[in-house]
N, C-alpha and C. Protein backbone atom coordinates (compact mmCIF):
# COMPACT_ATOMS: atom_id res chain seq x y z
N UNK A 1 -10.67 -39.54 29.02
CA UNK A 1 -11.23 -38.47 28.24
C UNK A 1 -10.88 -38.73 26.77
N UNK A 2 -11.63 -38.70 26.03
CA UNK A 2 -11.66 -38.91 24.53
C UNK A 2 -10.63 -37.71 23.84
N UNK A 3 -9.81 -38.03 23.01
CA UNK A 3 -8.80 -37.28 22.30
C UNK A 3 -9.72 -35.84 21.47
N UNK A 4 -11.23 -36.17 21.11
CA UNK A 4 -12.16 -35.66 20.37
C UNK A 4 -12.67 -34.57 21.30
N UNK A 5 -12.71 -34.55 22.74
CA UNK A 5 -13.07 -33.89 23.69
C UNK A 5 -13.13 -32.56 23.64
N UNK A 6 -11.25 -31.96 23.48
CA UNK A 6 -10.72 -30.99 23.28
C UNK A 6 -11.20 -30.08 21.94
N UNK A 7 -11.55 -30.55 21.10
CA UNK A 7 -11.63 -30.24 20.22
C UNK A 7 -13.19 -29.36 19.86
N UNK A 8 -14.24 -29.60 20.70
CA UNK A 8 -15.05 -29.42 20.74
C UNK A 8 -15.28 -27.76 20.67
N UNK A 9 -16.41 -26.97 20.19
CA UNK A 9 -16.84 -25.72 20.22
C UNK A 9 -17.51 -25.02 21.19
N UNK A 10 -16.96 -24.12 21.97
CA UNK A 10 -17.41 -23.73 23.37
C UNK A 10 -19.09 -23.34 23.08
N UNK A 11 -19.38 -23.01 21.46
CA UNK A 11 -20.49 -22.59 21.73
C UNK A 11 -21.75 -23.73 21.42
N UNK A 12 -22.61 -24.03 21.82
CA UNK A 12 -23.51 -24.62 21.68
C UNK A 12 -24.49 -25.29 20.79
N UNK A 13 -24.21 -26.60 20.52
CA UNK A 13 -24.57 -27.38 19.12
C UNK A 13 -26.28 -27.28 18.60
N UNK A 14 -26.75 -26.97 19.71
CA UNK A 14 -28.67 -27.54 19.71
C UNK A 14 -29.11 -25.91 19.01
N UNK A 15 -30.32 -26.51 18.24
CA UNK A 15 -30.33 -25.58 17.72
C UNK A 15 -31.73 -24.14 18.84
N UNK A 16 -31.56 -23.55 18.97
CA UNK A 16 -32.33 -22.54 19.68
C UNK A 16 -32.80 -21.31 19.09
N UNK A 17 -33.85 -20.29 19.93
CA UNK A 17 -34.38 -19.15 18.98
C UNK A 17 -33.52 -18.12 18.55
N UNK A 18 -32.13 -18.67 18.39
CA UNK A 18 -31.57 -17.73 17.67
C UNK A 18 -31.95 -17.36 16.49
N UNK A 19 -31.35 -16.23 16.16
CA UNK A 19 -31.56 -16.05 14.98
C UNK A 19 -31.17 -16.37 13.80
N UNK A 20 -31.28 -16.37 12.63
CA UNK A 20 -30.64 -17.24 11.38
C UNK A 20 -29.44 -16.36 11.04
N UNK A 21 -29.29 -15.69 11.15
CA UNK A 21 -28.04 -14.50 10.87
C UNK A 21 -27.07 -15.04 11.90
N UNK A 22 -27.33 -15.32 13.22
CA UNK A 22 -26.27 -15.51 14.55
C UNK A 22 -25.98 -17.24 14.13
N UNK A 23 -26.86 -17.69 13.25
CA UNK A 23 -26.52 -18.80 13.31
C UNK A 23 -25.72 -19.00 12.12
N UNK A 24 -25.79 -18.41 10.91
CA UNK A 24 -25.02 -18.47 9.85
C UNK A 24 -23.54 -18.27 10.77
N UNK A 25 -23.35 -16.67 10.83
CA UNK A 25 -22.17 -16.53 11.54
C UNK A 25 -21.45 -17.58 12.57
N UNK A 26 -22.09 -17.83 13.28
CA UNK A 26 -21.18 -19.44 14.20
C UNK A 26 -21.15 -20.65 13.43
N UNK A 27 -21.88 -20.68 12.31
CA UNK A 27 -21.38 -21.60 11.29
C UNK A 27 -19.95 -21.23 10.80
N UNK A 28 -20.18 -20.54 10.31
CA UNK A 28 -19.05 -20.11 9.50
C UNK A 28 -17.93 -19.64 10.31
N UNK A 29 -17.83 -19.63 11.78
CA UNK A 29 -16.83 -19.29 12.60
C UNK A 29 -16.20 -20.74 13.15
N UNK A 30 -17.27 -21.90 13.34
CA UNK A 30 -16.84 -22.81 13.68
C UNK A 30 -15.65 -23.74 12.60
N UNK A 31 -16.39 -23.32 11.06
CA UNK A 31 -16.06 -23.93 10.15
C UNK A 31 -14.46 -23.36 10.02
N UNK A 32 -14.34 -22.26 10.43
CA UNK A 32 -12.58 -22.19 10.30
C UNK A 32 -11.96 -22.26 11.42
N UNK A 33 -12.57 -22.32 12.24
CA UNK A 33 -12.04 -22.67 13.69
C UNK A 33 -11.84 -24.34 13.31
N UNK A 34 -12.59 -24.78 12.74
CA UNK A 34 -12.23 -26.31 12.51
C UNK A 34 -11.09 -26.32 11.51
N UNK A 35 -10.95 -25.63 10.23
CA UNK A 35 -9.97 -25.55 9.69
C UNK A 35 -9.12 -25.67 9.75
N UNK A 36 -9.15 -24.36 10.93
CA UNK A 36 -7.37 -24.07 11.62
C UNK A 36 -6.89 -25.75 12.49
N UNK A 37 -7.91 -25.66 13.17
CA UNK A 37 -7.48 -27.25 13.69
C UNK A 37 -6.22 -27.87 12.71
N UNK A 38 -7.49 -28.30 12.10
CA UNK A 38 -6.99 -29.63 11.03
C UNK A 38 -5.49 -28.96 10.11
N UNK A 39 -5.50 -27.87 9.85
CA UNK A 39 -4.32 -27.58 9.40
C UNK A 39 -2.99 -27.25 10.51
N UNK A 40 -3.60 -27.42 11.19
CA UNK A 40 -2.36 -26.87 12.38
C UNK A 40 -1.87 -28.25 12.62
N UNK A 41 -2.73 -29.25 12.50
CA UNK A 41 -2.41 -30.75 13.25
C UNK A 41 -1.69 -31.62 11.87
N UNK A 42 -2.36 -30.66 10.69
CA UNK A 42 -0.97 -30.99 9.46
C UNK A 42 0.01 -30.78 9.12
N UNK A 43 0.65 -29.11 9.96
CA UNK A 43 2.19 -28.96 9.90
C UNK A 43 2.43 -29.24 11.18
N UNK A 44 1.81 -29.64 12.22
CA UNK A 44 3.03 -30.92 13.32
C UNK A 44 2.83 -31.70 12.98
N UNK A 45 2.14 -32.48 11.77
CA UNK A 45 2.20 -34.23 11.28
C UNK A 45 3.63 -33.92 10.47
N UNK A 46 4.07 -33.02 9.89
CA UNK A 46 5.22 -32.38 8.70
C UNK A 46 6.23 -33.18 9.30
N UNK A 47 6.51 -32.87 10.76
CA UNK A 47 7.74 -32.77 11.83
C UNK A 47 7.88 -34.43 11.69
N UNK A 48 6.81 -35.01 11.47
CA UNK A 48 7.13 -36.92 11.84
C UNK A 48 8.18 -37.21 10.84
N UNK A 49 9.56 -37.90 11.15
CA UNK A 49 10.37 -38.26 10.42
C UNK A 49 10.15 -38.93 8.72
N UNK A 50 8.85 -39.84 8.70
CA UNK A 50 8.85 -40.24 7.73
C UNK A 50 7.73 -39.61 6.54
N UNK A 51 7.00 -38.19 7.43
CA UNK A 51 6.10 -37.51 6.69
C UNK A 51 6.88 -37.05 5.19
N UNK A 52 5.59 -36.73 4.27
CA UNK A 52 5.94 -36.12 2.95
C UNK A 52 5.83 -35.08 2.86
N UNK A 53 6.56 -33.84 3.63
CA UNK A 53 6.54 -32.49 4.04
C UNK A 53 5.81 -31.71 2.57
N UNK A 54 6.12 -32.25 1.67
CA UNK A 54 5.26 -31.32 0.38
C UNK A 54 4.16 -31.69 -0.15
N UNK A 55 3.74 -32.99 0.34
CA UNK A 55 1.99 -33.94 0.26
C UNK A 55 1.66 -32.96 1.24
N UNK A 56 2.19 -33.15 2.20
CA UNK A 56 1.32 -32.17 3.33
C UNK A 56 0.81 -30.58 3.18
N UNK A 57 2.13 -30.46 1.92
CA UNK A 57 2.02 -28.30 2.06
C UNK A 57 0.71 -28.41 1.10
N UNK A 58 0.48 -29.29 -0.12
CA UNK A 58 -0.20 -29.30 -0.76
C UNK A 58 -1.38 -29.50 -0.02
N UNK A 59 -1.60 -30.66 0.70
CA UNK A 59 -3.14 -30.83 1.39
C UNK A 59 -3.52 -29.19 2.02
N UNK A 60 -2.43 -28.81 2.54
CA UNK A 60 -2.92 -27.52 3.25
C UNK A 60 -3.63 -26.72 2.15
N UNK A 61 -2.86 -26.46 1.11
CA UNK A 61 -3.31 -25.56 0.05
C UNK A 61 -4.57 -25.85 -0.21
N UNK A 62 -5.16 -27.14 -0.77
CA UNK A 62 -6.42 -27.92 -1.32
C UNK A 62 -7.97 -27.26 0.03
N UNK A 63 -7.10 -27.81 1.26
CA UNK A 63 -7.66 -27.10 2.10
C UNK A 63 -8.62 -25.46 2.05
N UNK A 64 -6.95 -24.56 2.23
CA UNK A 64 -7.17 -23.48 2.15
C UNK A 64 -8.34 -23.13 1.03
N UNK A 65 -8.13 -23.72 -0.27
CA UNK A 65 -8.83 -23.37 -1.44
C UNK A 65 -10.41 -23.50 -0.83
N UNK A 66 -10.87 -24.63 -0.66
CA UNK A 66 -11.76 -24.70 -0.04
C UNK A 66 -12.57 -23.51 0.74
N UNK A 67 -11.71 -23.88 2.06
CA UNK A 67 -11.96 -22.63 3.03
C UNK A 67 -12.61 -21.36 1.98
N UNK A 68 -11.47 -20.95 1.41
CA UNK A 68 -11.88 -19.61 0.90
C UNK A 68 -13.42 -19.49 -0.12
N UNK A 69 -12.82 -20.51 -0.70
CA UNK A 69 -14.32 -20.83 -1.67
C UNK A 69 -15.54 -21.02 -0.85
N UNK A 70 -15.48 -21.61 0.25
CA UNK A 70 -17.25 -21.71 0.94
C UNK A 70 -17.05 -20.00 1.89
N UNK A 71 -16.58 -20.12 2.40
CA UNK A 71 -16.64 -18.52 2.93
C UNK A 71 -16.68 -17.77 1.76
N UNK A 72 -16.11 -17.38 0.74
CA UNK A 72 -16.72 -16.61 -0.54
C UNK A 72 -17.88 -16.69 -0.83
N UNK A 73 -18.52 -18.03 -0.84
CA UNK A 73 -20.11 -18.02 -1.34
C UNK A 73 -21.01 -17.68 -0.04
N UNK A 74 -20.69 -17.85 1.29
CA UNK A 74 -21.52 -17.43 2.14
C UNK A 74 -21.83 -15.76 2.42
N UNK A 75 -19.73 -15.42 2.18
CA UNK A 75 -20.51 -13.77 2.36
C UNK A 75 -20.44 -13.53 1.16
N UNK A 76 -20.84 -13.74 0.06
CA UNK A 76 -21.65 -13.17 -0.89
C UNK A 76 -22.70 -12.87 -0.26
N UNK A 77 -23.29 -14.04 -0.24
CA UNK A 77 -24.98 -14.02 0.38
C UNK A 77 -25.22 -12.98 1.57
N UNK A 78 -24.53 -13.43 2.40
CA UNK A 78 -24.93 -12.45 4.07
C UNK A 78 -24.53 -10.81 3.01
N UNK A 79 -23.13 -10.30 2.22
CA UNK A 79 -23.40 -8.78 2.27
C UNK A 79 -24.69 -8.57 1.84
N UNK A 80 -25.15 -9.26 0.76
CA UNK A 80 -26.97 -8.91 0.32
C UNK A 80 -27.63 -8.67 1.50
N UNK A 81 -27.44 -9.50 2.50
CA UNK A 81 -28.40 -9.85 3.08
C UNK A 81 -27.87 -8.36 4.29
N UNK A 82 -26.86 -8.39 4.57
CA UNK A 82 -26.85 -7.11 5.59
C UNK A 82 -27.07 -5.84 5.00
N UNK A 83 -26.66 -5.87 3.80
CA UNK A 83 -27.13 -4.50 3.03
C UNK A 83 -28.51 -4.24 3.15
N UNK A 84 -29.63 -5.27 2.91
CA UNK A 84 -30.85 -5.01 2.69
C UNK A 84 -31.24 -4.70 4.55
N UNK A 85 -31.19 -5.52 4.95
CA UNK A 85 -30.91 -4.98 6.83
C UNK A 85 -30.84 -3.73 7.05
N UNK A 86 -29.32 -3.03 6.83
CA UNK A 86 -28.82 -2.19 6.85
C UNK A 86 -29.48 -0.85 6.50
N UNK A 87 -30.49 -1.15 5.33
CA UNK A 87 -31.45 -0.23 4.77
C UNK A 87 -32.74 0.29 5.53
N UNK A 88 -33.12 -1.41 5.72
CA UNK A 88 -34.55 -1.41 6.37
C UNK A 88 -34.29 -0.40 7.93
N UNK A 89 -33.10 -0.97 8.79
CA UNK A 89 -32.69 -0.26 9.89
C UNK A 89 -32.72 1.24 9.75
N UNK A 90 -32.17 1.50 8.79
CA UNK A 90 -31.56 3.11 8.63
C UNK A 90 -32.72 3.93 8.24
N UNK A 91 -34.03 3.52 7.97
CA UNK A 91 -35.20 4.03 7.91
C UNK A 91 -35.98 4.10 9.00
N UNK A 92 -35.85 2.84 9.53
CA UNK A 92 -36.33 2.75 11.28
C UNK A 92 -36.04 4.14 11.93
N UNK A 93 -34.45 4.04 11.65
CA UNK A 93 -33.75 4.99 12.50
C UNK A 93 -34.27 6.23 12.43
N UNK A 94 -34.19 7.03 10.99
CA UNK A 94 -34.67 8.00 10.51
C UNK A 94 -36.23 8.36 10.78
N UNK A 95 -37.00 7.34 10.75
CA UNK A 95 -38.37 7.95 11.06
C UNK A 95 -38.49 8.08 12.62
N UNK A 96 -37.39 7.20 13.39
CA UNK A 96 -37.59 7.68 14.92
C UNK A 96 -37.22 9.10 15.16
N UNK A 97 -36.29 9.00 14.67
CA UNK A 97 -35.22 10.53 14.65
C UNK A 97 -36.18 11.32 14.63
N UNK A 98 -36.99 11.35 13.10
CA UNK A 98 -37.71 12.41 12.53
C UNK A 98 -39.14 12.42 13.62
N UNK A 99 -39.61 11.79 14.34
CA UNK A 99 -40.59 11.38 15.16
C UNK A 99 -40.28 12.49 16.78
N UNK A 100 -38.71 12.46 16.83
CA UNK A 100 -38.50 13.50 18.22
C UNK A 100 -37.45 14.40 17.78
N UNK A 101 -37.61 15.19 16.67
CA UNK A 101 -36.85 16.25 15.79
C UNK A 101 -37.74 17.52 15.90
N UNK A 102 -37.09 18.62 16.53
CA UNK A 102 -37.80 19.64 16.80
C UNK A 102 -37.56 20.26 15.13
N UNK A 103 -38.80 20.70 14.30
CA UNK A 103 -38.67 20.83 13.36
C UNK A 103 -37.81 22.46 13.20
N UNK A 104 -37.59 23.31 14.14
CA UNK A 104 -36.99 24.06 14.30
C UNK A 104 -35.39 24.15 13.89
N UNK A 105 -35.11 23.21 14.54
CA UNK A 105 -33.36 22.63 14.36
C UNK A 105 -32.68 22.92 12.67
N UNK A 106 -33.58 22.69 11.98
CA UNK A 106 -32.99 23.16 10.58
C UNK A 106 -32.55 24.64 10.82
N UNK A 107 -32.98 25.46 11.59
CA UNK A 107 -32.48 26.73 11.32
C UNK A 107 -31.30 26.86 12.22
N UNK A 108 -31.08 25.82 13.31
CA UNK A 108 -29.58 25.63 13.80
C UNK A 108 -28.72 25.11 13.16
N UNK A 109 -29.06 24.60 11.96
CA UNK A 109 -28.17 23.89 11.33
C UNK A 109 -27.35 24.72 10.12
N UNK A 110 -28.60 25.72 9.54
CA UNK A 110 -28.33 26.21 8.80
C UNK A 110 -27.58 27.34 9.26
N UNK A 111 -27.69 27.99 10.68
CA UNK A 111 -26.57 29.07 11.41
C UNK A 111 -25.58 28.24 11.72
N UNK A 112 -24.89 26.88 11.52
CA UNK A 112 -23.87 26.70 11.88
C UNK A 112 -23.16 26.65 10.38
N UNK A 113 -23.70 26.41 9.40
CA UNK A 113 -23.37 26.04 8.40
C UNK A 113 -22.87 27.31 7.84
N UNK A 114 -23.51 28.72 8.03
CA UNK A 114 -23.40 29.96 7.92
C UNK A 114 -21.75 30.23 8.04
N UNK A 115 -22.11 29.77 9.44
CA UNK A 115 -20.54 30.08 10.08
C UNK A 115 -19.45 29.63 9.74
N UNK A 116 -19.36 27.86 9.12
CA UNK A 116 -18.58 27.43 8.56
C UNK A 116 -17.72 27.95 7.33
N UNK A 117 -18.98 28.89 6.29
CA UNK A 117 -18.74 29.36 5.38
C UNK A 117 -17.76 31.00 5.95
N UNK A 118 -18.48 31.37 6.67
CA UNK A 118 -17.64 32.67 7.01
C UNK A 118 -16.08 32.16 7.25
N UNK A 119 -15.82 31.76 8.13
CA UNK A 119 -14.47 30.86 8.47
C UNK A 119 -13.75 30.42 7.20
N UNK A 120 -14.54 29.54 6.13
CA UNK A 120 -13.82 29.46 4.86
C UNK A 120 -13.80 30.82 4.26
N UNK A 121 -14.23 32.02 4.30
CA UNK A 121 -13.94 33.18 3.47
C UNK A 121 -15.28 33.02 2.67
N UNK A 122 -16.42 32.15 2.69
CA UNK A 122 -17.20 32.13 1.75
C UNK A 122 -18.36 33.34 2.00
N UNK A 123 -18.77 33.99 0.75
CA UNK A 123 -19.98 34.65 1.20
C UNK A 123 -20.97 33.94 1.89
N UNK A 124 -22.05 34.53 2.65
CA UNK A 124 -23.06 34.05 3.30
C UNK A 124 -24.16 33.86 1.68
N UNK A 125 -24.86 32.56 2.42
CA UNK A 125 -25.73 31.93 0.76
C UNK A 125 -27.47 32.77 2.01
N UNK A 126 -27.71 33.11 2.78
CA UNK A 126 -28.64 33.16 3.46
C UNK A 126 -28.39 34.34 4.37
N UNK A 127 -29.18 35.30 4.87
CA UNK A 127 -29.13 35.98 5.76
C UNK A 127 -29.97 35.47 7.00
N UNK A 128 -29.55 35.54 8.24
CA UNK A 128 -29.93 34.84 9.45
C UNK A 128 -31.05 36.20 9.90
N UNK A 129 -32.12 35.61 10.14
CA UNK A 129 -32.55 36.91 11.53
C UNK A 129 -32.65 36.69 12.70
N UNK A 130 -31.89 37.68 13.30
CA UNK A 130 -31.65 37.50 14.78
C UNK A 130 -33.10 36.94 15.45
N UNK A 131 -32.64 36.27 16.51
CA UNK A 131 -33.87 35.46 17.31
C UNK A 131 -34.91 36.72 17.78
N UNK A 132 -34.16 37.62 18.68
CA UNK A 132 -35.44 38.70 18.34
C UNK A 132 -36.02 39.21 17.84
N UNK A 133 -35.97 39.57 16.84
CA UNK A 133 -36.81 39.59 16.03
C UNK A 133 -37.54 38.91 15.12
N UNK A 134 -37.57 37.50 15.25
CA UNK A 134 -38.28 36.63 14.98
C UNK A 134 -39.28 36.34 16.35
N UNK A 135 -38.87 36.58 17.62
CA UNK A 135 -39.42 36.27 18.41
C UNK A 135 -40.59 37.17 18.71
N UNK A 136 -40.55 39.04 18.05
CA UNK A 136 -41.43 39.67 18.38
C UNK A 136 -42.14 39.40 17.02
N UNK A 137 -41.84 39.64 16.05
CA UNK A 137 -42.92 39.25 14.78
C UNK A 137 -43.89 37.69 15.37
N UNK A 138 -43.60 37.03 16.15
CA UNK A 138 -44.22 35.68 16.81
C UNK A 138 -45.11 36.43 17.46
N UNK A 139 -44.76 37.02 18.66
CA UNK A 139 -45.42 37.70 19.36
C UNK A 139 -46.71 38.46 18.20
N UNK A 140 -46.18 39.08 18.06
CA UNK A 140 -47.42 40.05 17.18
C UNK A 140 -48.43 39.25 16.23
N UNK A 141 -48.07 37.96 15.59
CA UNK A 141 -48.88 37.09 15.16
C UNK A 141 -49.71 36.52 16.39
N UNK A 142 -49.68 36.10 16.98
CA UNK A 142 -49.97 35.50 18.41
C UNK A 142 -51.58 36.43 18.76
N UNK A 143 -50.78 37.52 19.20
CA UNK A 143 -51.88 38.74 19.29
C UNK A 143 -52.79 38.76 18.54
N UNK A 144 -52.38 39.28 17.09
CA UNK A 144 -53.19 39.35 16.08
C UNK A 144 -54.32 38.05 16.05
N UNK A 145 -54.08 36.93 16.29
CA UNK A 145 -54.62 35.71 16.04
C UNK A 145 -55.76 35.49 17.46
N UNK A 146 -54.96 36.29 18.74
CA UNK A 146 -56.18 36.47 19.73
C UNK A 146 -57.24 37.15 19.47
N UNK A 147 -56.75 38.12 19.26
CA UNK A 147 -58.03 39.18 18.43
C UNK A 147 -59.12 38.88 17.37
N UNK A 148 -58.62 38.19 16.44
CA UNK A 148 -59.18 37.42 16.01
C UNK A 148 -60.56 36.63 16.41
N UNK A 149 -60.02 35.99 17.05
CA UNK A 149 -60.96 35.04 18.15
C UNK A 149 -62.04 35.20 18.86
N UNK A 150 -61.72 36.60 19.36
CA UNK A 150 -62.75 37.53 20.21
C UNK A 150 -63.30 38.44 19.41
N UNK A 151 -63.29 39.00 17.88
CA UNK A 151 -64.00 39.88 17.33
C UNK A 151 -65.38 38.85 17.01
N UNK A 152 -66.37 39.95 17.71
CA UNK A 152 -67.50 39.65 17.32
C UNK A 152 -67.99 38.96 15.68
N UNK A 153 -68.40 38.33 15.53
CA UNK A 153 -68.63 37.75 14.05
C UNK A 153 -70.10 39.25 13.55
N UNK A 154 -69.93 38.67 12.25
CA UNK A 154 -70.98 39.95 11.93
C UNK A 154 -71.89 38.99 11.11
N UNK A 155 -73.09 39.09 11.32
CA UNK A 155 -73.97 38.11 10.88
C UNK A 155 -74.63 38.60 9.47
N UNK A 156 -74.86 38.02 8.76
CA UNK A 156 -74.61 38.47 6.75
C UNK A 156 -76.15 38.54 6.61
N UNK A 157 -76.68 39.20 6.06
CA UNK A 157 -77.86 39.02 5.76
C UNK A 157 -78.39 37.85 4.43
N UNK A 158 -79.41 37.74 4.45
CA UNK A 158 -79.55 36.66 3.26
C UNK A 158 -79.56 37.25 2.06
N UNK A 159 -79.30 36.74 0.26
CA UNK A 159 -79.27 37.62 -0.47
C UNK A 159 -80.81 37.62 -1.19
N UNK A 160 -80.84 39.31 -1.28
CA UNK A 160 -82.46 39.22 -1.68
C UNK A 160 -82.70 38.36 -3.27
N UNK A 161 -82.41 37.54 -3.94
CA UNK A 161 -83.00 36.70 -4.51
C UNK A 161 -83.41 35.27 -3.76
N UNK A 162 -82.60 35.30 -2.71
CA UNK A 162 -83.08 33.96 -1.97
C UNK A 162 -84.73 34.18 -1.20
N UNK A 163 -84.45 35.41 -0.94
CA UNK A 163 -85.62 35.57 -0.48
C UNK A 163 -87.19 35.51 -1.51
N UNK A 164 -86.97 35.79 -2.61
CA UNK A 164 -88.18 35.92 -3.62
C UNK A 164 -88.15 34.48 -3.99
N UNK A 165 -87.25 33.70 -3.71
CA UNK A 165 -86.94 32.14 -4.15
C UNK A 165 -88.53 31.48 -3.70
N UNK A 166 -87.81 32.13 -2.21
CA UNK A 166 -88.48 30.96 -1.16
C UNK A 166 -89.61 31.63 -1.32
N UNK A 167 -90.08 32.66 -1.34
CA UNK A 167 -91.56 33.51 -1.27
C UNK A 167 -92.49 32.44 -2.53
N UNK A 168 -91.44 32.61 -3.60
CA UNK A 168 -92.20 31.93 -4.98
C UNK A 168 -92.70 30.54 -4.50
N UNK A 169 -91.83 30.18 -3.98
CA UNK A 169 -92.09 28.66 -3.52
C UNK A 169 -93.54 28.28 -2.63
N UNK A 170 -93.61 29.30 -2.04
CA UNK A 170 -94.61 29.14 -1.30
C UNK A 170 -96.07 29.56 -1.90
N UNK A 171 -95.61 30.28 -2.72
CA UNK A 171 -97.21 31.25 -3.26
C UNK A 171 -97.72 29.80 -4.35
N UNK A 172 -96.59 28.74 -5.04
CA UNK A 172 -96.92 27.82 -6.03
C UNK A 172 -97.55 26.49 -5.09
């Protein structure tokens, strides 16, 4: 078995329909997973009798610098890039929301909010009306609006200049 074997990344080199986001990220996970390697295999090189224990602390450092510097410039890029995500999503979200939102619920919100204020000592900013009586003023619109429906229409007569209109029209 090749010494290189071990070393290898459990996750999968070929590239597939992942996505470019899943693939940035396992870049950049492999890349310090490789890091750590190589620096770990530089403080047990330290331990070899004739190593230069402070060539070595330094390579680590040069290292590290690195490291930090390409991961700095990548998530620069990705927060842009999840922020703008993050946006587009949160509108998704919101117009689903707003899509199975009983438009009613504002007035549950606003009786809890009521209550909150009572509890702080605050005056009420709104007076609530009890559900019954919202429920019979419904009712009585309801009615009113049947009635409606079923009153006979009353048919208008025409206005007497229309009539001498059309008379003129005909006599020319």
């Amino acid at each position: 078995m090749p010494a290189s074997e071990g070393l290898r990344s459990p996750i999968p080199m070929q590239v597939s329909a992942r996505s470019t986001k899943l693939r940035i990220y396992e870049s950049l996970f492999q890349f310090n997973q490789s890091i750590d390697q190589v620096i770990s295999l530089l403080r047990k090189m330290e331990s070899f009798r004739f190593a230069d224990r402070e060539e070595l602390r330094s390579f680590i450092v040069e290292i590290e610098v690195v490291r930090c510097d390409l991961n700095a410039d990548f998530v620069e890029h990705l927060v842009d890039s999840e922020r703008f995500d993050e946006g587009r999503f949160a509108k998704e979200r919101h117009d689903y929301e707003k899509q199975w939102r009983d438009p009613d619920d504002v007035y549950i919100e606003v009786e809890r909010r009521e209550e909150e204020r009572k509890k702080q000592g605050l005056p009420p900013r709104l007076g609530i009306v009890p559900h019954s009586v919202v429920a019979k003023e419904e009712e009585r619109w309801e009615l009113e609006q049947e009635r409606m429906k079923h009153r006979p229409k009353k048919r208008r007569k025409a206005p007497v200049q229309a009539k001498h209109k059309g008379q003129e029209k005909n006599r020319g």
